[in-house]
N, C-alpha and C. Protein backbone atom coordinates (compact mmCIF):
# COMPACT_ATOMS: atom_id res chain seq x y z
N UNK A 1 -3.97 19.07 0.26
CA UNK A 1 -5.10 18.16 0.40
C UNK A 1 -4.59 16.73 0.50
N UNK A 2 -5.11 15.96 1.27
CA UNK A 2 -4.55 14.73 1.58
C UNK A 2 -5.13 13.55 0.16
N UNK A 3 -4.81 12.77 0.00
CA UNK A 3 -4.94 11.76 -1.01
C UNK A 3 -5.66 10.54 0.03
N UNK A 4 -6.67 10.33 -0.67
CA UNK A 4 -8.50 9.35 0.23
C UNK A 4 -8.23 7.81 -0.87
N UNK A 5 -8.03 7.25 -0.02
CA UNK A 5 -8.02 5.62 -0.17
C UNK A 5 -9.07 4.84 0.68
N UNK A 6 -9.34 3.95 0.24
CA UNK A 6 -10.44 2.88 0.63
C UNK A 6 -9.99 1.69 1.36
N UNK A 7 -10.20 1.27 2.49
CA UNK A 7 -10.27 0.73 3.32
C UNK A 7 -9.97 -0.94 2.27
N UNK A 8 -8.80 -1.63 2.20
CA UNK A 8 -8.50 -2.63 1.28
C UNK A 8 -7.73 -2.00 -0.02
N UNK A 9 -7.50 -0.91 -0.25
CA UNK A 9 -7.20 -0.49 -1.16
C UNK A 9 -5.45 -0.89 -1.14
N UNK A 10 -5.04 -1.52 -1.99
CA UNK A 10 -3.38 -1.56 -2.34
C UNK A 10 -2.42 -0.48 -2.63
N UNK A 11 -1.66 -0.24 -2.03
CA UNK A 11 -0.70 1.11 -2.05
C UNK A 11 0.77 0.59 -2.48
N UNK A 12 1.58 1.28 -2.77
CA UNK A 12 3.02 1.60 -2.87
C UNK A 12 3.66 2.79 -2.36
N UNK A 13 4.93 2.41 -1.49
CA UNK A 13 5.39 3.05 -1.17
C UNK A 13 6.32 4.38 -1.93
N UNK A 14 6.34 5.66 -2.16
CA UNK A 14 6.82 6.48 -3.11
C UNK A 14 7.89 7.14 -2.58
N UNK A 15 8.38 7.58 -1.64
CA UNK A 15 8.93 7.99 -0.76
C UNK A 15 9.05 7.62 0.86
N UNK A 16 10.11 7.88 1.50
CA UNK A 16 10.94 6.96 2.40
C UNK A 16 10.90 8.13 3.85
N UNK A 17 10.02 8.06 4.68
CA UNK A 17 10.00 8.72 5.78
C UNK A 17 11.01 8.31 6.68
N UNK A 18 11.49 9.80 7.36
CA UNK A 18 12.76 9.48 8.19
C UNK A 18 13.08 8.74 9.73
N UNK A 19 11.76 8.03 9.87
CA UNK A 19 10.98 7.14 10.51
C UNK A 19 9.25 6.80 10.48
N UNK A 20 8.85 5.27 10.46
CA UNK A 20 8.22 5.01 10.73
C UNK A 20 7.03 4.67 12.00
N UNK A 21 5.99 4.79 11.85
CA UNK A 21 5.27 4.03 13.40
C UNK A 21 4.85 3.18 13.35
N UNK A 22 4.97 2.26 14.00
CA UNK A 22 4.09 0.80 14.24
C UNK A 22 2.54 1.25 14.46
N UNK A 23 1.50 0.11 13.43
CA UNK A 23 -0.04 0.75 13.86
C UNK A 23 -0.42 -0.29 15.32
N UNK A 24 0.46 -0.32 16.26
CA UNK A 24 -0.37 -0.95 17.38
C UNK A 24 -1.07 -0.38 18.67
N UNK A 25 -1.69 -0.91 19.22
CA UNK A 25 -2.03 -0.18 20.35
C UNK A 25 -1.00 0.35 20.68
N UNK A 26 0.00 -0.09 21.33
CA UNK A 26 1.18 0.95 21.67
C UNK A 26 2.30 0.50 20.69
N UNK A 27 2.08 2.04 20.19
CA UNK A 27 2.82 2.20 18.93
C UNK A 27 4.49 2.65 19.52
N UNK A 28 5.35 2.42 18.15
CA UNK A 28 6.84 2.16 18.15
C UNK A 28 7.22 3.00 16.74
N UNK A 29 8.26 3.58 17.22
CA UNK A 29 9.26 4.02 15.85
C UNK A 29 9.71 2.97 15.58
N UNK A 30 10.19 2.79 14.31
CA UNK A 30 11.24 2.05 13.60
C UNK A 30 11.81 3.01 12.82
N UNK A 31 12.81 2.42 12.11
CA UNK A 31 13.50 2.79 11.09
C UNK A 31 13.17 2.80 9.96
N UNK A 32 13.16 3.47 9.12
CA UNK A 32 12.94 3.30 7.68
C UNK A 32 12.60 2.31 6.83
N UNK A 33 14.47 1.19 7.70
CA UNK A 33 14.56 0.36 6.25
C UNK A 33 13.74 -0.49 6.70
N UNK A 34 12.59 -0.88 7.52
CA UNK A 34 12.13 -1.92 7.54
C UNK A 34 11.01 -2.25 6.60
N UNK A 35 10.66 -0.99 5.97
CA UNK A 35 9.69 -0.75 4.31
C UNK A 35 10.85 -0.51 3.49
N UNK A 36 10.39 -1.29 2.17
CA UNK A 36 11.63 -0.61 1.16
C UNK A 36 10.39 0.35 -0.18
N UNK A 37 11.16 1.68 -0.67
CA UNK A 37 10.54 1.56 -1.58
C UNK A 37 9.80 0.94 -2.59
N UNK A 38 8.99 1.39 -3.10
CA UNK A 38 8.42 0.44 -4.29
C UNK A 38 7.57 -0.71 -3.37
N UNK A 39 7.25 -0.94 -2.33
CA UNK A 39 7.11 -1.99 -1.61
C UNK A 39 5.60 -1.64 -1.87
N UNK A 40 4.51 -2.47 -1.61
CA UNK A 40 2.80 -2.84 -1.76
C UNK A 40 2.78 -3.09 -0.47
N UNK A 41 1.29 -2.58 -0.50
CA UNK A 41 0.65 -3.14 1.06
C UNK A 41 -0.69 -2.85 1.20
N UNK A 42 -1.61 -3.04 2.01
CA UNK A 42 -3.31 -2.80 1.81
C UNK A 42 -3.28 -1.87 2.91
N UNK A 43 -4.54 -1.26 2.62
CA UNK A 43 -4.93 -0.10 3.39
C UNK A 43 -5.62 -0.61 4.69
N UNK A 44 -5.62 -0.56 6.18
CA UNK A 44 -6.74 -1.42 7.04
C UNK A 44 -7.39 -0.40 7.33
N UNK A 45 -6.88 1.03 7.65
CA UNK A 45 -7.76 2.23 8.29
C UNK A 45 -7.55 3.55 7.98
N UNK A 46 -8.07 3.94 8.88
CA UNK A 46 -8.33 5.96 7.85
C UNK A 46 -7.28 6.14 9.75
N UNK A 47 -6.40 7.15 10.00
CA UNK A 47 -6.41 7.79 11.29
C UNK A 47 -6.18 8.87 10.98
N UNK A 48 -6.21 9.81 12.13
CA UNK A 48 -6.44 10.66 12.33
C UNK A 48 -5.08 11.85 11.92
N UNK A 49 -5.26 13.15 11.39
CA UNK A 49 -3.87 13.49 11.10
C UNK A 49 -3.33 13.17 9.09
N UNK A 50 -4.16 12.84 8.61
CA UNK A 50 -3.96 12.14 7.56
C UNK A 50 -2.91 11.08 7.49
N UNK A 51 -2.81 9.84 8.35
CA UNK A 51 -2.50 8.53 8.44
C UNK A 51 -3.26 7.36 8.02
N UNK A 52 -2.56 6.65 7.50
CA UNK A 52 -3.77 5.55 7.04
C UNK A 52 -2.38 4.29 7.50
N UNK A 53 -3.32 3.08 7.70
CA UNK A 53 -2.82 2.23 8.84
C UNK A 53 -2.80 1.33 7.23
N UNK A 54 -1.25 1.08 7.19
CA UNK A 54 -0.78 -0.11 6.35
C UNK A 54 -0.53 -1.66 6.17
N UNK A 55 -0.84 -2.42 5.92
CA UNK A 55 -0.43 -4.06 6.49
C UNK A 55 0.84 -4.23 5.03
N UNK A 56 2.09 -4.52 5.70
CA UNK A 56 3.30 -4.34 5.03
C UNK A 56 3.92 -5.83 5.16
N UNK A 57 4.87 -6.39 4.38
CA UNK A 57 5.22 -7.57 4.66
C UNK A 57 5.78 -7.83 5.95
N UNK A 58 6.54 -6.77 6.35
CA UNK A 58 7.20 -7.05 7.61
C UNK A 58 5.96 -6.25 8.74
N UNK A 59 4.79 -5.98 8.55
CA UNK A 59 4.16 -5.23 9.61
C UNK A 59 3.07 -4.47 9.33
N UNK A 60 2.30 -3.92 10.23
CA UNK A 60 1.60 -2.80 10.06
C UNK A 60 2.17 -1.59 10.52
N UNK A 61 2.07 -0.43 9.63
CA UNK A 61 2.55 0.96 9.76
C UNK A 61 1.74 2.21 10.04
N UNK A 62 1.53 2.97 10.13
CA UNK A 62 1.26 4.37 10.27
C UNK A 62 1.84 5.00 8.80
N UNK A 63 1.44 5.55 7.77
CA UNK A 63 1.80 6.38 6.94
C UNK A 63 1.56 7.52 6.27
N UNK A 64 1.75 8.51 6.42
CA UNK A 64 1.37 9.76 6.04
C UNK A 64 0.89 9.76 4.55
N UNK A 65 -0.35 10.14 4.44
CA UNK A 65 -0.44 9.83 2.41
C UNK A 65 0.50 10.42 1.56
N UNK A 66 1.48 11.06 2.31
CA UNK A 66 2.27 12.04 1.31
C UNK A 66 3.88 10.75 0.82
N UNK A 67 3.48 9.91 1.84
CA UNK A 67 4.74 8.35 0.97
C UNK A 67 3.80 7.27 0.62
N UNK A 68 2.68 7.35 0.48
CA UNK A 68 1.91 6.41 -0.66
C UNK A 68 1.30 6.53 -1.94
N UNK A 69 0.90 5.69 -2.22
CA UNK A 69 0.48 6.17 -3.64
C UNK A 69 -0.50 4.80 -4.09
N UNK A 70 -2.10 5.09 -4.60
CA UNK A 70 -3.05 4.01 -5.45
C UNK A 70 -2.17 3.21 -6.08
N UNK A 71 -2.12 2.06 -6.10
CA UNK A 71 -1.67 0.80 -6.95
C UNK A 71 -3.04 0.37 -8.45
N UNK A 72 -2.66 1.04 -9.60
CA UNK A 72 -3.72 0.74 -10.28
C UNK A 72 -3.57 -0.33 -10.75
N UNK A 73 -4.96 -1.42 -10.80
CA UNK A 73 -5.45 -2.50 -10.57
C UNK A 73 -5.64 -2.19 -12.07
N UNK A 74 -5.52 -3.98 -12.65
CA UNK A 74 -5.97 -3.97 -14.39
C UNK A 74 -7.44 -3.43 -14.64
N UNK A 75 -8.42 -3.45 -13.72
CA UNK A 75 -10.18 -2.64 -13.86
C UNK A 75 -9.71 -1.78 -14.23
N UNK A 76 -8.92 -0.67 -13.41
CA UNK A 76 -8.88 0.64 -13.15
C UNK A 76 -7.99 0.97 -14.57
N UNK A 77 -7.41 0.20 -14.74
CA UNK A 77 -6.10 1.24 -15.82
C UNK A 77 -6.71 0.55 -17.53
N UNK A 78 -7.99 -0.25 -17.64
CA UNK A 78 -8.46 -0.67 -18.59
C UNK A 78 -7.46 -1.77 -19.71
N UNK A 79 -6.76 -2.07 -18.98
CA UNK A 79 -5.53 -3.28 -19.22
C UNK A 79 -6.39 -4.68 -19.41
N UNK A 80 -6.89 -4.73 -19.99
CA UNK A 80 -8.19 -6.06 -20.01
C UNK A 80 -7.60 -6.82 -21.37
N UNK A 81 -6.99 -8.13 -20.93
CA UNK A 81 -6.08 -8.95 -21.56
C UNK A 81 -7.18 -10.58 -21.37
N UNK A 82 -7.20 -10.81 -22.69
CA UNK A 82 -8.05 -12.07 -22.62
C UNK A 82 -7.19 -13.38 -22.17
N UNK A 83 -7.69 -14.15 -21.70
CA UNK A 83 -6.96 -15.29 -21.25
C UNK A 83 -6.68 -16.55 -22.56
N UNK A 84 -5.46 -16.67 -22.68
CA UNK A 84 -4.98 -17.25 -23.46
C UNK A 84 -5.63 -18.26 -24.25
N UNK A 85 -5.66 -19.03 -25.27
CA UNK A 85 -6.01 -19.49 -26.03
C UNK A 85 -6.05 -21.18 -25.57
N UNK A 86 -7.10 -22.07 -25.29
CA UNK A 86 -6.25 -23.13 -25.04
C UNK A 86 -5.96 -24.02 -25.90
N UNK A 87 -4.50 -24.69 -25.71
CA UNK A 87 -3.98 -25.63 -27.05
C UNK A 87 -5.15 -27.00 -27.34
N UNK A 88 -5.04 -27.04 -28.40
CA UNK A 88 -5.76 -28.16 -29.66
C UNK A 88 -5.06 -29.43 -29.02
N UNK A 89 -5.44 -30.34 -29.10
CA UNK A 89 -4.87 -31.98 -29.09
C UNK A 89 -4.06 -31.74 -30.37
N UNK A 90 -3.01 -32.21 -30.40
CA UNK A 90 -2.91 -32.80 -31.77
C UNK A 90 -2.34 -34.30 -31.85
């Protein structure tokens, strides 16, 4: 079963496909290293095939959901940290 992300949704890369595609009209292989693991990027589209179209620092990609993975956001993981205290005059 494929893994369903939302259109803006932030990803990480988990694994390293033995090439990439460019998401353009006319699309391009690259190489690997031009994503590094661990790398973030937002979701722009759903395609077809279970691909979802990535915006990456160096680009937009093509990625199979099986090398991404949800980036949990402080909402989501209930990490709710109050904002610091502010200092007194003295």
């Amino acid at each position: 079963m494929s893994k369903e992300f939302t259109v803006g949704d932030r990803v990480r890369v988990i694994a390293l496909p033995r090439y990439v595609k460019t998401a353009e009209p006319m699309p391009m292989l690259r190489p690997p290293d031009v994503i590094q693991l661990g790398e973030e990027g937002i979701i722009l589209d759903r395609r077809p095939g279970g691909y979802w179209g990535v915006r990456f620092s160096k680009g937009a990609f093509l990625m199979d959901a099986l090398y991404i993975e949800a980036v949990a956001s402080a909402s989501q993981t209930g990490d709710h940290t109050d904002p610091p205290e502010p200092l007194s005059p003295t």
